[in-house]
N, C-alpha and C. Protein backbone atom coordinates (compact mmCIF):
# COMPACT_ATOMS: atom_id res chain seq x y z
N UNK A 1 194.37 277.49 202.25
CA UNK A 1 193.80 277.87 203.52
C UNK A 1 193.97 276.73 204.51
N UNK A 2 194.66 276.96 205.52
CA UNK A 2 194.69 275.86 206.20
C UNK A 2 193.64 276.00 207.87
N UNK A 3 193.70 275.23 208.44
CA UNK A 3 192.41 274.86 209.68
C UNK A 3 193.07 276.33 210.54
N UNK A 4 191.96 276.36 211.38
CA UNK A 4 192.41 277.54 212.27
C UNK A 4 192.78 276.23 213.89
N UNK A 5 193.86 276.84 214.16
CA UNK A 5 194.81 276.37 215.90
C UNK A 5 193.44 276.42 216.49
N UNK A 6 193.41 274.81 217.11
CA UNK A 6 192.73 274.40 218.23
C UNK A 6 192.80 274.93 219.82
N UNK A 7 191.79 275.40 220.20
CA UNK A 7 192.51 275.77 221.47
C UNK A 7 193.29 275.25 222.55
N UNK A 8 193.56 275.39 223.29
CA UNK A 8 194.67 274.30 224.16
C UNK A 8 194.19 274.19 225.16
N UNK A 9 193.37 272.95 225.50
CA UNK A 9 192.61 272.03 226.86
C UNK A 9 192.95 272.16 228.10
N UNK A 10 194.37 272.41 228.36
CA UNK A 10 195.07 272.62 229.83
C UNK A 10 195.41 274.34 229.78
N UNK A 11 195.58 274.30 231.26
CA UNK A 11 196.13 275.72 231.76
C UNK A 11 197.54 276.51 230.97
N UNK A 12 197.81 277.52 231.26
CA UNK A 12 199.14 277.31 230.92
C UNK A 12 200.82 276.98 231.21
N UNK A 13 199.83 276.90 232.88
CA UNK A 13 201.21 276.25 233.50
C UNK A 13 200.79 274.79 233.86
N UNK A 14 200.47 273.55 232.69
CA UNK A 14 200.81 272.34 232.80
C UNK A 14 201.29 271.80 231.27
N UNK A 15 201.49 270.74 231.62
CA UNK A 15 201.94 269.48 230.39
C UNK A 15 201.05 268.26 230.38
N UNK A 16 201.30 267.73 229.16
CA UNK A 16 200.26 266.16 229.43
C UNK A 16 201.07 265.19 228.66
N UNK A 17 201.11 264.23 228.65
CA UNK A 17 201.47 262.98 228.08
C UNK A 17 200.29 262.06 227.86
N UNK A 18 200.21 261.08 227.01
CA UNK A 18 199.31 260.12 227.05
C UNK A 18 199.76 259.01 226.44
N UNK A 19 199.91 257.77 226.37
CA UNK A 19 200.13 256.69 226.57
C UNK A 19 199.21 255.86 226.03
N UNK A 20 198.44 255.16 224.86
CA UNK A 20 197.65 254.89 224.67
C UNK A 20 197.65 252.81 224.81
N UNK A 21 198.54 252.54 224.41
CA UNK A 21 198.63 250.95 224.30
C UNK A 21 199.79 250.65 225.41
N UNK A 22 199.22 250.02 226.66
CA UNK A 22 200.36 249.43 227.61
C UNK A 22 199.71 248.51 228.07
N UNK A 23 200.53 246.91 227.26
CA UNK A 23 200.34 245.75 227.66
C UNK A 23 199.97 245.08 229.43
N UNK A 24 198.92 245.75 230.23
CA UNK A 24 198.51 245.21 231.39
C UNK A 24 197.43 245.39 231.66
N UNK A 25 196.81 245.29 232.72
CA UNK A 25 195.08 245.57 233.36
C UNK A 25 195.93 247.01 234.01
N UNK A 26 194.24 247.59 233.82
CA UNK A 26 194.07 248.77 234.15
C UNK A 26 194.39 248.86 235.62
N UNK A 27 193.67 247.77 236.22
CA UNK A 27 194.01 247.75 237.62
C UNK A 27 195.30 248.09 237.99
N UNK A 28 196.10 246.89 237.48
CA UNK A 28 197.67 247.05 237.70
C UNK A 28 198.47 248.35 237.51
N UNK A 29 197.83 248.73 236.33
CA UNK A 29 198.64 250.38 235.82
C UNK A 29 198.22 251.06 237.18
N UNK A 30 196.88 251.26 237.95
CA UNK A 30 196.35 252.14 238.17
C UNK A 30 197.25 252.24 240.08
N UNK A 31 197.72 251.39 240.06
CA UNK A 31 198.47 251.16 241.82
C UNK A 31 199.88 252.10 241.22
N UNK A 32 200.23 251.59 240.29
CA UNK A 32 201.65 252.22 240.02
C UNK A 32 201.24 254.16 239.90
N UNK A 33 200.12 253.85 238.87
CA UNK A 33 199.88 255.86 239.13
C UNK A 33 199.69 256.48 239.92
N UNK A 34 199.14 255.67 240.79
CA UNK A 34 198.89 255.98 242.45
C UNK A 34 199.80 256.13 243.25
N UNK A 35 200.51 255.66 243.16
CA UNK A 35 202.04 255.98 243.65
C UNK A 35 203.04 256.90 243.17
N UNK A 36 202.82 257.82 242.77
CA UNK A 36 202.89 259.22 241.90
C UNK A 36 202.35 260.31 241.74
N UNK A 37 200.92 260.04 242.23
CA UNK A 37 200.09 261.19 241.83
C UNK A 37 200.66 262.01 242.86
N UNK A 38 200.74 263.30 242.84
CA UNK A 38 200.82 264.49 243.72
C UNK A 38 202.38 265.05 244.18
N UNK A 39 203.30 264.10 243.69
CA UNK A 39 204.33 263.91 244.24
C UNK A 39 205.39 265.03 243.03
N UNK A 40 206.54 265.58 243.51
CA UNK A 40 207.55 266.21 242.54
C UNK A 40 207.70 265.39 241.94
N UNK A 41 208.12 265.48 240.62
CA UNK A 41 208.37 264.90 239.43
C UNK A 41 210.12 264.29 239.69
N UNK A 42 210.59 264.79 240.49
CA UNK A 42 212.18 263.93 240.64
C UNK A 42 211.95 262.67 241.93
N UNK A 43 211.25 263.25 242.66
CA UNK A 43 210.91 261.91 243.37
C UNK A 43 209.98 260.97 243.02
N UNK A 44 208.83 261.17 241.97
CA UNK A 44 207.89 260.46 241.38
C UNK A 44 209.11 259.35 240.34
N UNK A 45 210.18 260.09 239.42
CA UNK A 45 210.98 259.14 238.67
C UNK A 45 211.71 258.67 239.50
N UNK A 46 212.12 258.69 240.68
CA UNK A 46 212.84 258.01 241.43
C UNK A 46 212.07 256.76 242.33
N UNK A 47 210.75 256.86 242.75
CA UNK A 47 209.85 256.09 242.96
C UNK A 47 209.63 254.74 241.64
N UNK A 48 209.33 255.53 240.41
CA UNK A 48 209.35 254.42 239.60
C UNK A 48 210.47 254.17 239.04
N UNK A 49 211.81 254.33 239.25
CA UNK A 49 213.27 254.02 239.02
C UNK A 49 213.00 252.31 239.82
N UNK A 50 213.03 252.57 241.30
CA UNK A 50 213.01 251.56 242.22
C UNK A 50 211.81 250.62 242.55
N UNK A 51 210.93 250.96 241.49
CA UNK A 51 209.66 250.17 241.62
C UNK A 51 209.90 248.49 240.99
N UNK A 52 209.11 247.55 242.05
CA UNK A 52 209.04 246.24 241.53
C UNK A 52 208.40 245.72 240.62
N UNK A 53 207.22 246.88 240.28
CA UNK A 53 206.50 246.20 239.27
C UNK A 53 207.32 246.53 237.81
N UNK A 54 206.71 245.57 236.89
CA UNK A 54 207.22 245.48 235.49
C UNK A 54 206.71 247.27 234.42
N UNK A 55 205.47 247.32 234.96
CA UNK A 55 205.12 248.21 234.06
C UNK A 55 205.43 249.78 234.68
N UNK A 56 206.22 249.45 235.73
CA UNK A 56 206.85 251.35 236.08
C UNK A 56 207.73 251.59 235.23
N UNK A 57 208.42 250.84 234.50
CA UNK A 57 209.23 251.27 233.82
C UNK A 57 208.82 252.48 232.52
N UNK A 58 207.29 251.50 231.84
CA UNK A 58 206.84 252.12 230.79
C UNK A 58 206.22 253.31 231.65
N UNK A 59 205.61 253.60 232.92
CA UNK A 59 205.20 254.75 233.36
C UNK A 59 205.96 255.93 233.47
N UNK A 60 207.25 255.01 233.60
CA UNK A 60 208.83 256.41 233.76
C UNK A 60 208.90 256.87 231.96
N UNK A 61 209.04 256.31 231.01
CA UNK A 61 209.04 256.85 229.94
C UNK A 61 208.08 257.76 229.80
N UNK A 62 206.81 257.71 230.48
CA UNK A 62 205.63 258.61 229.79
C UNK A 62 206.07 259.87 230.65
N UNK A 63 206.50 259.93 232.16
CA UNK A 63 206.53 261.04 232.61
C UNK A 63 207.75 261.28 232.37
N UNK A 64 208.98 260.90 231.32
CA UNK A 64 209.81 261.70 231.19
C UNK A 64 209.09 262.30 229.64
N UNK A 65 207.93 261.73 229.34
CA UNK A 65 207.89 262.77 228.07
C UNK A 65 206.86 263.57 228.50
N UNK A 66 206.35 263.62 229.46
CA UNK A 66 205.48 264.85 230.02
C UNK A 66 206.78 265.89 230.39
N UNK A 67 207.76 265.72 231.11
CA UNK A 67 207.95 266.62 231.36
C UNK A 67 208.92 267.20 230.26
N UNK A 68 209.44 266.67 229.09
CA UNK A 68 209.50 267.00 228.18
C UNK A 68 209.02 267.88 227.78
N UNK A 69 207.64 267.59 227.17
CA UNK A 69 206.53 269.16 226.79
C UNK A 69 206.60 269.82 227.52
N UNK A 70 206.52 269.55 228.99
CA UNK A 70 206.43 270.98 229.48
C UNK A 70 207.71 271.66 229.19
N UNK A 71 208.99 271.43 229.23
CA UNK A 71 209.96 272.25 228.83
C UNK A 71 210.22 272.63 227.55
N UNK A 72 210.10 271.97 226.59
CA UNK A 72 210.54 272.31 225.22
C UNK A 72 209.37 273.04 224.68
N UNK A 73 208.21 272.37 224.15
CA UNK A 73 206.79 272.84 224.66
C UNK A 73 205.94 274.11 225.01
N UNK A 74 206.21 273.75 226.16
CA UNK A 74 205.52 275.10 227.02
C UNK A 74 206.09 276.15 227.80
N UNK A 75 207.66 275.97 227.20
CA UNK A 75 208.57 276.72 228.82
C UNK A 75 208.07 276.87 229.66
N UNK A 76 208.30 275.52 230.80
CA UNK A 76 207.96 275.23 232.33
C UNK A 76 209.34 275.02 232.85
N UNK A 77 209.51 275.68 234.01
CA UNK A 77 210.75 275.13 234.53
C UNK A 77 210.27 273.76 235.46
N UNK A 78 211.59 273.00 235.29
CA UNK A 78 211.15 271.19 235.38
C UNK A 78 211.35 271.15 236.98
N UNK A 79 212.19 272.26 237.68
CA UNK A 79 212.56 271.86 238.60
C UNK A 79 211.39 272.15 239.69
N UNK A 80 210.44 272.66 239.23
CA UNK A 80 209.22 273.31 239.77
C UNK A 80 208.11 272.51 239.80
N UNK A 81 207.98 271.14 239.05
CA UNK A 81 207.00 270.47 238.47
C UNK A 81 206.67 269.79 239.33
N UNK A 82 205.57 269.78 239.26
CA UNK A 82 204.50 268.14 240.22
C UNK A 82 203.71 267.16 239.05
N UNK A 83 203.64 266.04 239.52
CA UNK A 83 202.13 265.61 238.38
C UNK A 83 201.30 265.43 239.45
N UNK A 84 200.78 266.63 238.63
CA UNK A 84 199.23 266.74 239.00
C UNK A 84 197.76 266.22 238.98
N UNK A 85 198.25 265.21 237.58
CA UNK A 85 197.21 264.35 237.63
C UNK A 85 197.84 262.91 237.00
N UNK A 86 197.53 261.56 237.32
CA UNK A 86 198.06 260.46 236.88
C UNK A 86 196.68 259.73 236.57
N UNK A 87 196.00 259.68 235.66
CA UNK A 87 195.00 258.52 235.75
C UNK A 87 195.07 257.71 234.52
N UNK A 88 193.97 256.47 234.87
CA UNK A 88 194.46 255.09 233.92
C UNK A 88 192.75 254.70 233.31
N UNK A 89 193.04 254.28 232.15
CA UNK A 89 192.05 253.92 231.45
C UNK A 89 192.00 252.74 230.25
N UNK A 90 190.64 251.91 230.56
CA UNK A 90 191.31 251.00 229.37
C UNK A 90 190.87 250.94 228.39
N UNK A 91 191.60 249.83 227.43
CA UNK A 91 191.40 250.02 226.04
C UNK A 91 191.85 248.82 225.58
N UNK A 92 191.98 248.03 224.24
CA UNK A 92 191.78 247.30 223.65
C UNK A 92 191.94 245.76 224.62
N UNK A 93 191.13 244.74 224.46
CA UNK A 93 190.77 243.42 224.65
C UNK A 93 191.41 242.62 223.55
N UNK A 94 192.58 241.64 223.71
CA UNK A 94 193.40 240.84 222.49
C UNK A 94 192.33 239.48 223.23
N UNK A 95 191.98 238.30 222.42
CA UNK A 95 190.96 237.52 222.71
C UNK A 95 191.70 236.18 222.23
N UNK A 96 192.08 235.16 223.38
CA UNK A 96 192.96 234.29 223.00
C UNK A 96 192.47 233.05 223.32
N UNK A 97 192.50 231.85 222.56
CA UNK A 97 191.99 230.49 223.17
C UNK A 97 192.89 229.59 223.73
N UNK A 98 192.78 228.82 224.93
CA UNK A 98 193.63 228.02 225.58
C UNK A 98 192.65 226.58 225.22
N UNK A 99 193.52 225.57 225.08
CA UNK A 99 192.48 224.17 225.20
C UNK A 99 192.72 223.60 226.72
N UNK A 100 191.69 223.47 226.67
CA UNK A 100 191.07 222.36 227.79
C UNK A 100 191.13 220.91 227.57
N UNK A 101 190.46 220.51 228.85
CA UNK A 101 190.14 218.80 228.89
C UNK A 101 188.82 218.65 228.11
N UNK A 102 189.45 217.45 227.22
CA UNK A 102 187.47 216.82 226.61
C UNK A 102 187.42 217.68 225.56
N UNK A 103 188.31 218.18 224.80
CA UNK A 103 188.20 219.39 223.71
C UNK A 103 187.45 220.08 223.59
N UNK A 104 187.36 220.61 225.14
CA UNK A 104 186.76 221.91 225.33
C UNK A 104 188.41 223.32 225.22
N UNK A 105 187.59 224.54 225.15
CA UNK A 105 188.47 225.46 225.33
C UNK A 105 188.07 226.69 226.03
N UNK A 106 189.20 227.16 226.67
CA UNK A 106 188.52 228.96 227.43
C UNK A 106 189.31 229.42 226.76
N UNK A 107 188.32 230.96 226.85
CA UNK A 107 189.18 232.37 226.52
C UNK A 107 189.68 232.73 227.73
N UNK A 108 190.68 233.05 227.01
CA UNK A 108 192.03 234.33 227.79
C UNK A 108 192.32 235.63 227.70
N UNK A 109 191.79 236.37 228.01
CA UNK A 109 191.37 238.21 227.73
C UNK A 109 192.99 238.73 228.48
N UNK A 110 193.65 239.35 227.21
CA UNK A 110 194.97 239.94 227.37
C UNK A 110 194.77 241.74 227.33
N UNK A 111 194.31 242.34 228.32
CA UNK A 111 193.77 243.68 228.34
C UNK A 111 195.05 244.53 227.93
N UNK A 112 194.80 245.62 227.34
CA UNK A 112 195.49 246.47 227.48
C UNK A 112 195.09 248.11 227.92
N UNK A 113 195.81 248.93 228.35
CA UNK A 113 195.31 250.16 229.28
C UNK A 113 195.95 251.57 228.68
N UNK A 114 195.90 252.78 229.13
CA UNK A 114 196.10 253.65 228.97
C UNK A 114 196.63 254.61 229.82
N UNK A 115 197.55 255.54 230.09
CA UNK A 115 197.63 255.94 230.86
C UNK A 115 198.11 257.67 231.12
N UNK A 116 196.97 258.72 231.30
CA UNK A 116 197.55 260.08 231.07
C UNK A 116 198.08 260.61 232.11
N UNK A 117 198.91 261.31 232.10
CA UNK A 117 199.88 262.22 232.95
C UNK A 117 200.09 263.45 232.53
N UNK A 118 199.57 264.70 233.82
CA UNK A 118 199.58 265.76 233.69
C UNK A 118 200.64 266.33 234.80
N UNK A 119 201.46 266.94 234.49
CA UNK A 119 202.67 268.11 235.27
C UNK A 119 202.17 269.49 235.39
N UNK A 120 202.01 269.87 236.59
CA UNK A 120 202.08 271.19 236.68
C UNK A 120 202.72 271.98 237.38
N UNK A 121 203.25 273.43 237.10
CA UNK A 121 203.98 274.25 237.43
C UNK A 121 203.68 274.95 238.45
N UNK A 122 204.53 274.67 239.53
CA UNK A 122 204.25 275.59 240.88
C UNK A 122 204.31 276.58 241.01
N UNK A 123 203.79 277.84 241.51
CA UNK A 123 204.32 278.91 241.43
C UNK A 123 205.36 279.32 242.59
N UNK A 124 206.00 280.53 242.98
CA UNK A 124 207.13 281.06 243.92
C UNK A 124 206.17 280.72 244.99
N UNK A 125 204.88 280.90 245.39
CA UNK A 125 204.39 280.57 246.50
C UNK A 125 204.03 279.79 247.22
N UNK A 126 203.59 278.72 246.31
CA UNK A 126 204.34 277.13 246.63
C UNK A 126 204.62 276.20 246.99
């Protein structure tokens, strides 16, 4: 006997991705998602194609695997897609010691963040 199918959290015309370990502050992730949210999905990867920061890159991998699911997935047509939702959240604290003067020492908090991405399907009206 196996478990009975969970129901499915989103609509049926979106996708999600999630991203759980990306080496930066939340803050930082959260300018780059911002610069994406609402936008078509070919100009959102083209935005983070040409982006200066370091971590658009890992943001372009996640929304090419959002829109992944939605096509293979969920049959969504891609050419129709927006992300609809981009938000950032954090998660694990790496806890590092630097020495000081007088053999004293500080901590150095190396955050890491999260980051989900939702695509959704426009309809003909649009």
């Amino acid at each position: 006997m196996s478990q009975a199918k969970q129901p499915r959290r989103l609509p049926a015309n979106e996708a999600m991705c999630k991203v759980r370990t990306l080496r930066t502050s939340a803050r930082k992730l959260n300018l780059v998602a911002q610069s994406i949210r609402g936008l078509n999905v070919q100009r959102a990867l083209n935005e983070l194609e040409f982006s200066h920061k370091r971590i658009a890159q890992d943001v372009r991998k996640a929304l090419y695997s959002a829109i992944s699911n939605a096509e293979n997935n969920h049959n969504l047509d891609i050419d129709s897609l927006v992300v609809a939702e981009a938000y950032v959240g954090k998660n694990l604290v790496m806890k590092r010691f630097s020495p000081r003067a007088r053999g004293r020492a500080t901590r150095v908090e190396k955050p890491f963040s999260e980051i989900t991405i939702v695509v959704r399907e426009l309809g003909e009206a649009a």
